[in-house]
Protein backbone atom coordinates (compact mmCIF):
# COMPACT_ATOMS: atom_id res chain seq x y z
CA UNK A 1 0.00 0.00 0.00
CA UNK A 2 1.24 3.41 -0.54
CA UNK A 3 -0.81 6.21 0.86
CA UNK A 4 -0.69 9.52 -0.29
CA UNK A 5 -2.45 12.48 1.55
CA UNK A 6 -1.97 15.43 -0.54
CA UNK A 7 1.34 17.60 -0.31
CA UNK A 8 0.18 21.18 0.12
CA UNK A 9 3.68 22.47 -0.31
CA UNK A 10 2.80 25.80 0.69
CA UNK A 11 1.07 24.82 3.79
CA UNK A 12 3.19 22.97 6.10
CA UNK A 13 5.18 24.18 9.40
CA UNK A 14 7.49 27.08 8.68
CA UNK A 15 9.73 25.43 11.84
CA UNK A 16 10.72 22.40 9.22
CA UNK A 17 10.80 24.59 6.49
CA UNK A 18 13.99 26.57 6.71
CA UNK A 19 14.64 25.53 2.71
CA UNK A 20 11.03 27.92 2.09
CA UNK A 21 11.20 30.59 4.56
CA UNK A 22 14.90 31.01 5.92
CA UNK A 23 16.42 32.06 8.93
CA UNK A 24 15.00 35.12 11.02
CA UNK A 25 17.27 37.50 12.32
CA UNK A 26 17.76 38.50 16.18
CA UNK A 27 14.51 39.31 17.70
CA UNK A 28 12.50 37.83 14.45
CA UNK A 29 12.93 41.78 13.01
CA UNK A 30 11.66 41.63 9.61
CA UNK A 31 12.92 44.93 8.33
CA UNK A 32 16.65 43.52 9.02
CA UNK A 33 16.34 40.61 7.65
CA UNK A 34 15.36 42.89 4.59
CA UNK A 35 18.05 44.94 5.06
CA UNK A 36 20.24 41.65 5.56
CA UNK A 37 19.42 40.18 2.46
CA UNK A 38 19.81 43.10 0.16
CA UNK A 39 23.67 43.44 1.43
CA UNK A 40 23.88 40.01 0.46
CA UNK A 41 22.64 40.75 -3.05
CA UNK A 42 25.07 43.53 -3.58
CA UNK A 43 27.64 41.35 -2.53
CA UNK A 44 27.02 38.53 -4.54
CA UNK A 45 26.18 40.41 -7.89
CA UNK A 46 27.56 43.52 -7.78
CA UNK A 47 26.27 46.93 -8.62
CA UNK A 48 25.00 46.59 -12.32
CA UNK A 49 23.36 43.22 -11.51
CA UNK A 50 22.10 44.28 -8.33
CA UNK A 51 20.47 46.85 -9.85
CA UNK A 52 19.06 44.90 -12.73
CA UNK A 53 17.65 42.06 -10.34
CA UNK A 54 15.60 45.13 -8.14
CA UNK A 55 13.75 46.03 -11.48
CA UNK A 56 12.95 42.72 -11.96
CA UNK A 57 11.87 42.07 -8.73
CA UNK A 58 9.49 45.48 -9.15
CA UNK A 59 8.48 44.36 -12.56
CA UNK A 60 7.18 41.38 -10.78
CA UNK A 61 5.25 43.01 -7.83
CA UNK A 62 3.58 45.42 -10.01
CA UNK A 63 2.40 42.45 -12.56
CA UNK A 64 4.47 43.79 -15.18
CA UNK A 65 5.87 40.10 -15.04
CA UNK A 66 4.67 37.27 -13.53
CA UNK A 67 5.81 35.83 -10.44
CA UNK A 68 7.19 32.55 -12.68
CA UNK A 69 8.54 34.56 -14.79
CA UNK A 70 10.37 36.73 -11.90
CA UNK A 71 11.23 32.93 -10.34
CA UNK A 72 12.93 31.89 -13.05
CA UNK A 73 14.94 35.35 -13.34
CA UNK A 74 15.96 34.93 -9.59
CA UNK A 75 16.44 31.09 -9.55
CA UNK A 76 19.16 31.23 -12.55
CA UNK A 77 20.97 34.47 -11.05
CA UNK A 78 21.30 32.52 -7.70
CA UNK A 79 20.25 28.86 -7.68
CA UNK A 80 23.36 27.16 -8.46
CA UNK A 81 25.87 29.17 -6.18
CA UNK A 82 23.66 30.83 -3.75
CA UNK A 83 20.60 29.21 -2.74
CA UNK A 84 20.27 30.43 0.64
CA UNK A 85 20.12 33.93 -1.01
CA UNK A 86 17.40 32.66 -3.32
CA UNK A 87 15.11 31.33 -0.16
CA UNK A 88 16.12 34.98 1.54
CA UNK A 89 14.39 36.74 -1.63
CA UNK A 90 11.12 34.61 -1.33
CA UNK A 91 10.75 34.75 2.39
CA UNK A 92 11.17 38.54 2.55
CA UNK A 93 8.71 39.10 -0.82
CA UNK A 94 6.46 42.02 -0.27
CA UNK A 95 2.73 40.60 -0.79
CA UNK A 96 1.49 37.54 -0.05
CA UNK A 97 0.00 36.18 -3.00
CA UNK A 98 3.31 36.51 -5.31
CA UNK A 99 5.26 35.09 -2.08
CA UNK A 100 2.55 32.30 -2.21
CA UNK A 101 3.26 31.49 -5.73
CA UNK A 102 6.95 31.56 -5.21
CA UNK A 103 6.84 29.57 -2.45
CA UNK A 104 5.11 26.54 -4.41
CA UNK A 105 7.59 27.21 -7.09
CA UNK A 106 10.66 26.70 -4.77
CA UNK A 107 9.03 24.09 -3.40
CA UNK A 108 8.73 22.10 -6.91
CA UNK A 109 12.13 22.66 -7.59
CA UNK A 110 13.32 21.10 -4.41
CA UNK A 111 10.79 18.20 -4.94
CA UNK A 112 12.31 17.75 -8.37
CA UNK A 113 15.56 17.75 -7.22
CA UNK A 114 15.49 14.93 -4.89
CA UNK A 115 12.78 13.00 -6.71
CA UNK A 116 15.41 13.27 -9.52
CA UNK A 117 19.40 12.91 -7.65
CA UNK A 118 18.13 9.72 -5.18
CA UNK A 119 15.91 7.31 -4.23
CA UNK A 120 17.02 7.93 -0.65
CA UNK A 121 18.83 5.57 1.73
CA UNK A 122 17.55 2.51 2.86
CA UNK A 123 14.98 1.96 5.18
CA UNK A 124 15.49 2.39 9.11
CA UNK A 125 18.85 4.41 8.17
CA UNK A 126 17.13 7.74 9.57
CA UNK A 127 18.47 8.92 12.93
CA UNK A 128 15.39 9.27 14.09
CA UNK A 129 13.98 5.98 13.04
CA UNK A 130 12.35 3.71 15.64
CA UNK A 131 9.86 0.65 15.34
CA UNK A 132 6.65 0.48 17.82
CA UNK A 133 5.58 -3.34 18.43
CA UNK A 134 1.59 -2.27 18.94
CA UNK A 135 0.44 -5.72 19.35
CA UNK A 136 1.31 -9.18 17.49
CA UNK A 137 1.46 -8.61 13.82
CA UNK A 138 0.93 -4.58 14.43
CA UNK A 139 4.43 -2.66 13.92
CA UNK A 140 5.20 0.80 13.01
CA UNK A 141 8.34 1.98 11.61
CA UNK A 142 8.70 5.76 12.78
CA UNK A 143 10.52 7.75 10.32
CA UNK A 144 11.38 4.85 8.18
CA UNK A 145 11.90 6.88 5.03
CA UNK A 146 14.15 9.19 4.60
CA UNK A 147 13.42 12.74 2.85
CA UNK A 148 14.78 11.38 -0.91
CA UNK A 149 12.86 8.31 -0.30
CA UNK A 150 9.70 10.17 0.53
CA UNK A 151 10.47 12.50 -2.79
CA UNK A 152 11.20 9.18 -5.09
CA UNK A 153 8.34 7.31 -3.74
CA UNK A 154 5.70 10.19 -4.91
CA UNK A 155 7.25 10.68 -7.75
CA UNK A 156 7.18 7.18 -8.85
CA UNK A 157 3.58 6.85 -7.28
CA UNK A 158 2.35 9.42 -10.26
CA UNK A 159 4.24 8.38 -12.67
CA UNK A 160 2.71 4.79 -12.50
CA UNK A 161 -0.83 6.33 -11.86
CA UNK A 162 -1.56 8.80 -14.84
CA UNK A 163 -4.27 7.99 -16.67
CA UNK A 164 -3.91 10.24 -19.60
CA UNK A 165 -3.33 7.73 -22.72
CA UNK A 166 -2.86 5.12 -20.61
CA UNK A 167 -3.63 1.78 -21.87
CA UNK A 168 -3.36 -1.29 -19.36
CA UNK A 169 -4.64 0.94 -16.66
CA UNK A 170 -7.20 3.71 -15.75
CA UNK A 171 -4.41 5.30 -13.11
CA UNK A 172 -5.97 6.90 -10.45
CA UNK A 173 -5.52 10.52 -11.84
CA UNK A 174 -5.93 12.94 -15.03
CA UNK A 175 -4.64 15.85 -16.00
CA UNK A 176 -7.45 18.60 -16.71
CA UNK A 177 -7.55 22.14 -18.22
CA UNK A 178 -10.16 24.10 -16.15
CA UNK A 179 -11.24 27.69 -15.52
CA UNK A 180 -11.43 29.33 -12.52
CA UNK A 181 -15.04 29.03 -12.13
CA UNK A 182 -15.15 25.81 -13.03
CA UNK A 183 -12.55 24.88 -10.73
CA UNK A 184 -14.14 26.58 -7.49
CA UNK A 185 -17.09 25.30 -8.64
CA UNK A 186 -16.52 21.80 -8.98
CA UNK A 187 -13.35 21.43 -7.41
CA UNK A 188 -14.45 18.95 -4.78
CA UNK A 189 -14.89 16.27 -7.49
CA UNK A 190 -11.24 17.67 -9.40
CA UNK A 191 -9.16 16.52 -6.56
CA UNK A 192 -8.07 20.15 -5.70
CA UNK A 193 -7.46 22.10 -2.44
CA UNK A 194 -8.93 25.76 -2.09
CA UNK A 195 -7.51 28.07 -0.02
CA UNK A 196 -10.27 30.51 1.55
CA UNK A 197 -10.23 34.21 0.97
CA UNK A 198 -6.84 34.85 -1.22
CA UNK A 199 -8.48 34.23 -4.57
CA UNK A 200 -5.90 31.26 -5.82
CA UNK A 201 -6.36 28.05 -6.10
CA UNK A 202 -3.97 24.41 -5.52
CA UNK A 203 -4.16 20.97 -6.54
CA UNK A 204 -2.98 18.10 -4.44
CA UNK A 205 0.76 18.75 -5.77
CA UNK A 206 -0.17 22.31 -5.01
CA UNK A 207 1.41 23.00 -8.96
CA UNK A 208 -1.83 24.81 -9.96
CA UNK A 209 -1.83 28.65 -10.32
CA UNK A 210 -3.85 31.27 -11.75
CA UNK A 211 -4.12 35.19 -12.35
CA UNK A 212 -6.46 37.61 -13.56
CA UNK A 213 -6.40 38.36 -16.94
CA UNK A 214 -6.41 41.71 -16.32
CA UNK A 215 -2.77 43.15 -17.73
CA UNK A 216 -0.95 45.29 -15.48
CA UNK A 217 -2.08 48.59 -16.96
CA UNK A 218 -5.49 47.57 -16.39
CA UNK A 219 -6.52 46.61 -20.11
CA UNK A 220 -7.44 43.41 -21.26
CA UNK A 221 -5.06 41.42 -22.97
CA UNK A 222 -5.40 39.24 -26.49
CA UNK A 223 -7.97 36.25 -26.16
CA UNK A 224 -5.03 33.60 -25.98
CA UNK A 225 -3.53 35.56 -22.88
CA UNK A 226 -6.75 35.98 -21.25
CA UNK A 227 -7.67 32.13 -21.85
CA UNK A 228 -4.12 31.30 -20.68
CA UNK A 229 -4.39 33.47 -17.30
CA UNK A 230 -7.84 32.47 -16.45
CA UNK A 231 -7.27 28.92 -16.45
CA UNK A 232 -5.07 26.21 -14.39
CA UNK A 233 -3.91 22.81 -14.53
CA UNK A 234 -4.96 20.72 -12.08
CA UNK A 235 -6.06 17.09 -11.04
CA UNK A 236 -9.30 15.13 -11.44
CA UNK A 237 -9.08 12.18 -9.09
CA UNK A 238 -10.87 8.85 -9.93
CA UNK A 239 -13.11 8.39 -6.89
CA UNK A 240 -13.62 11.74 -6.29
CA UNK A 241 -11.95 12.77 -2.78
CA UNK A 242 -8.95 10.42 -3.34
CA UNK A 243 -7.73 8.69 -6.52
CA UNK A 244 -7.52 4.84 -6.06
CA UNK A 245 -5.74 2.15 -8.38
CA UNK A 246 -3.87 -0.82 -8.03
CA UNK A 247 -1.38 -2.14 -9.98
CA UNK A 248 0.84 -4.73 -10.43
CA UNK A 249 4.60 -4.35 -8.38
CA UNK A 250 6.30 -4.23 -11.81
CA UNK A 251 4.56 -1.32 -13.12
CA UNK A 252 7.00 0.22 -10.26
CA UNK A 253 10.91 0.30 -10.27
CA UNK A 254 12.48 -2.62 -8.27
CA UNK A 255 13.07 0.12 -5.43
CA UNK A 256 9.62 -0.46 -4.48
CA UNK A 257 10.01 -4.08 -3.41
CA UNK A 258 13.26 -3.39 -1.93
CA UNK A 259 11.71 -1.07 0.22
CA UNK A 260 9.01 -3.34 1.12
CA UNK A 261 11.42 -6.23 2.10
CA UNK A 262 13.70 -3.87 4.34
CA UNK A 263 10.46 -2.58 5.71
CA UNK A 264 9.63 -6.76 6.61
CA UNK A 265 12.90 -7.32 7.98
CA UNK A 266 12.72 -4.23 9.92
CA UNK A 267 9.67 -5.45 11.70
CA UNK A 268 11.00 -8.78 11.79
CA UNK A 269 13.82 -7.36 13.81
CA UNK A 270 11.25 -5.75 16.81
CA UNK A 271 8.88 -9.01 16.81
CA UNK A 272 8.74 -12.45 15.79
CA UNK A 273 4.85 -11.99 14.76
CA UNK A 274 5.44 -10.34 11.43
CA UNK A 275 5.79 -13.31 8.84
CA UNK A 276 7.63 -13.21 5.71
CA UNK A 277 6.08 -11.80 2.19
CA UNK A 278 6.75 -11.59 -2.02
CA UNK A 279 5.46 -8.49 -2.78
CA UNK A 280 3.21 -8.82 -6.01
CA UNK A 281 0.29 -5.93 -5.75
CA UNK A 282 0.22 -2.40 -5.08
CA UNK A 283 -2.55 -0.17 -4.12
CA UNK A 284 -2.13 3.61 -4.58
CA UNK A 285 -4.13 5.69 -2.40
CA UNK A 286 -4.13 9.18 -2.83
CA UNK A 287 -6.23 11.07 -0.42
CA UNK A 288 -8.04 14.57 -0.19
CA UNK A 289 -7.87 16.01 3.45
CA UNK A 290 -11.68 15.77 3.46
CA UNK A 291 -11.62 12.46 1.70
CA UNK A 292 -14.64 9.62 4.03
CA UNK A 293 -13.79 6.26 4.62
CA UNK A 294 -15.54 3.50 5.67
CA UNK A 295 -14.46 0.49 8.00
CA UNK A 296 -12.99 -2.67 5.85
CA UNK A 297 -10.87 -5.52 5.84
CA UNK A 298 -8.82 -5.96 3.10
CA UNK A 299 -9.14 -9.05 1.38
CA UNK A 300 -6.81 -12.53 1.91
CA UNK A 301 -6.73 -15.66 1.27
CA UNK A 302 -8.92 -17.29 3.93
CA UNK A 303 -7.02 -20.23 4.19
CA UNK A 304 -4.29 -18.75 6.16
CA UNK A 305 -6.21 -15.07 6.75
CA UNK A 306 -6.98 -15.84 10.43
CA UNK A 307 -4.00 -17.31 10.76
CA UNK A 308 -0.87 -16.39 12.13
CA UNK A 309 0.95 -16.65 9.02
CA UNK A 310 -0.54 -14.19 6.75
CA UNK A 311 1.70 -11.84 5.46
CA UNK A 312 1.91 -8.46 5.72
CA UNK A 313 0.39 -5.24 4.22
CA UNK A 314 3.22 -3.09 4.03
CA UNK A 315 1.71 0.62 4.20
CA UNK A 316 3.96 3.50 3.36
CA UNK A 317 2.78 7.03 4.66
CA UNK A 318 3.73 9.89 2.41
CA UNK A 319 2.38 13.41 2.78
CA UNK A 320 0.26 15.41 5.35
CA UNK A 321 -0.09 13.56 8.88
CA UNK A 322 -3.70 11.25 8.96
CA UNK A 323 -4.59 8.58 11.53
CA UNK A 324 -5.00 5.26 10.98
CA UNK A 325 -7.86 3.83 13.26
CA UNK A 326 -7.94 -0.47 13.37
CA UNK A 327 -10.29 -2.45 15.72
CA UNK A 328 -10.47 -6.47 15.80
CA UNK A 329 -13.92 -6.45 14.67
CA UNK A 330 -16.95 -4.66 12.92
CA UNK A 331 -19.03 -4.54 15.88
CA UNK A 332 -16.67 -3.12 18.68
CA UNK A 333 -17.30 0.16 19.71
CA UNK A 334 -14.42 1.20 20.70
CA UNK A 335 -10.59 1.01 18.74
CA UNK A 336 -7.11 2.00 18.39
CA UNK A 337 -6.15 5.37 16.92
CA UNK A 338 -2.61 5.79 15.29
CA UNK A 339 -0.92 8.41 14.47
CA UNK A 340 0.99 8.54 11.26
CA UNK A 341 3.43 11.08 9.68
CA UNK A 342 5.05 11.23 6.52
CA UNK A 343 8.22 8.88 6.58
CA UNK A 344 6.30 6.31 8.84
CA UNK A 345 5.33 2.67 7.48
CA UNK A 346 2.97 0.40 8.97
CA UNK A 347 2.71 -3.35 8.76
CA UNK A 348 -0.29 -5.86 9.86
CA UNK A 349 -0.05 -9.52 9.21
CA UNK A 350 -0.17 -12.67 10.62
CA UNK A 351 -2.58 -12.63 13.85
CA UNK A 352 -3.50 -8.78 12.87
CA UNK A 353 -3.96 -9.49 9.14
CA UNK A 354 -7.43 -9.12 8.88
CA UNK A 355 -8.17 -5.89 11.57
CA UNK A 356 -11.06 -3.61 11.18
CA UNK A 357 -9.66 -0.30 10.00
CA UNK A 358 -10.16 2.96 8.28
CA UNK A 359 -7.62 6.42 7.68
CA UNK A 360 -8.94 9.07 9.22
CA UNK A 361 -8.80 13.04 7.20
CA UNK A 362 -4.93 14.07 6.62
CA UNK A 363 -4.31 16.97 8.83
CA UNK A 364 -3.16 20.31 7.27
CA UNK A 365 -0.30 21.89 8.17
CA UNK A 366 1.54 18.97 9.15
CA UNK A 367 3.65 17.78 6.09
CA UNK A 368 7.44 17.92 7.37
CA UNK A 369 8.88 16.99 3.80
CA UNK A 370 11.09 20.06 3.55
């Protein structure tokens, strides 16, 4: 199993986020940290560049330019040697909307980055990695994954799940073209994430972005730009609050199963109630933080299901924080509730293969990626 809740970049604590919002200075003073940043500027580029990065960065806060465009100015003039600087420039943007956008677009760059350089160490090699023996068959791996791993895993989790042309599979999302009334309209069935009362929109990657069409002189620009600025990509999920498909382990790299057999012998390692496994099937759950769920089993072989040799489900947690509620059977009233955080796997087989259990909502705010 690989569960997804959705990433909102842009939303997670700024305490684990030092890559987004950088260091404050003494006494959290934001006009020297200003003032800090724009010595480091002149240092680094000198007066002619200096002074050609401020117009851009005016260009961009008076919609001359947009705030990708002004990203990608910044990003190549101080990416490669100074990305501290780069973070500085973000986290001290004037307005919040442009800072918003930037934010998401440092944020895909840094997702990129590790999705693309690693596919992290193996697991249990996190310092603070630590297994919890909840009962026989029960085991969670705390912090597990480490922060490539996390990055490779979602990256490979979409790239086996698109649907668009796909032919041996649905996938459990498309790729959609909407406008922006279409997309507060009917976002609740489009997989997407609105954020109340400053007029943009996310999807679960938060990669979607809009602006008014509006030019920055206040006229109306040609059809094509107006058409382009009023609408977003974004993601339509195939069960409507969470996208759902399974798929066979070698529509994955091998990574996957190597993860899933270190995650085994992990467990293996804090109890002798976890039994061996082949990995064969995945199931790629990707859920909205206002995504319902039911109570379920999930299905086994009955010869050995109530048995104490069943093997495992190997769930890996990957986004914002969600609890994972199990009881023995339908009919108790009252159960275990488990917290989960990105990084942390779960495993129930043999006497626990077959609990009662359900994911409860992801929890915003909580994704400790970055």
């Amino acid at each position: 199993f690989l569960r997804c809740p959705p990433a909102r970049l842009a939303d997670h604590d700024a305490r684990a986020s030092p890559c987004l919002n950088g260091p404050m200075h003494s006494g959290d003073d934001p006009s020297r940290r200003v003032r800090s940043m724009i010595r480091g500027l002149r240092t680094v580029l000198g007066y002619e560049a200096y002074s050609a990065f401020r117009r851009a960065a005016r260009a961009s806060q008076t919609e001359a330019i947009s705030a990708k465009e002004f990203y990608h100015y910044a990003s190549n003039v101080l990416l490669a040697g100074h990305p501290e600087l780069l973070d500085e420039v973000i986290g001290t943007f004037p307005g919040d909307l442009v800072k918003h956008e930037l934010r998401l677009l440092r944020a895909e760059d840094v997702m990129t980055q590790r999705a693309s350089s690693s596919c992290g160490g193996s697991a249990g090699t996190s310092p603070s990695y630590k297994a919890e023996v909840l009962g026989n068959g029960l085991v969670v791996l705390r912090d597990a994954l480490d922060v490539d791993a996390q990055a490779w895993l979602v990256k490979a989790a979409f790239d086996a799940g698109e649907a668009n042309g796909a032919t041996d599979s649905r996938g459990f999302y498309e790729k959609v073209t909407v406008s922006k009334a279409e997309l507060r309209r009917d976002g609740c069935n489009m997989g997407v994430i609105h954020r109340d009362g400053d007029g943009e929109g996310e999807n679960n990657l938060g990669m979607s972005r809009w602006r008014d069409g509006d030019d920055a002189t206040g006229a109306t620009g040609s059809d094509e730009t107006s058409v382009r600025e009023t609408t977003c990509t974004t993601l339509r999920l195939n069960q409507g609050t969470r996208g759902r498909v399974i798929l066979g382990i070698d529509k994955f790299p091998e990574r996957l199963a190597e993860l899933c057999l270190e995650c085994v012998s992990l467990a293996q390692s804090a109890t002798k109630t976890i039994p061996s496994m082949n990995p064969t099937t995945t199931l790629v759950n990707f859920y909205k933080d206002n995504a319902q769920f039911k109570w379920h089993r999930d299905s086994e072989d009955l010869t050995i299901a109530n048995t104490g040799h069943a093997p495992p489900i190997v769930s890996f947690t990957v986004g914002l924080s969600c609890d994972f509620a199990v009881k023995k059977e339908f009919h108790d009233t009252d159960h275990r509730t488990i917290r989960l955080n990105s990084g942390d796997v779960v495993l129930f087989g043999g006497e626990s293969r077959m609990l009662v259990h359900r994911y409860v909502p992801a929890f915003p705010k909580s994704l400790r990626l970055f």
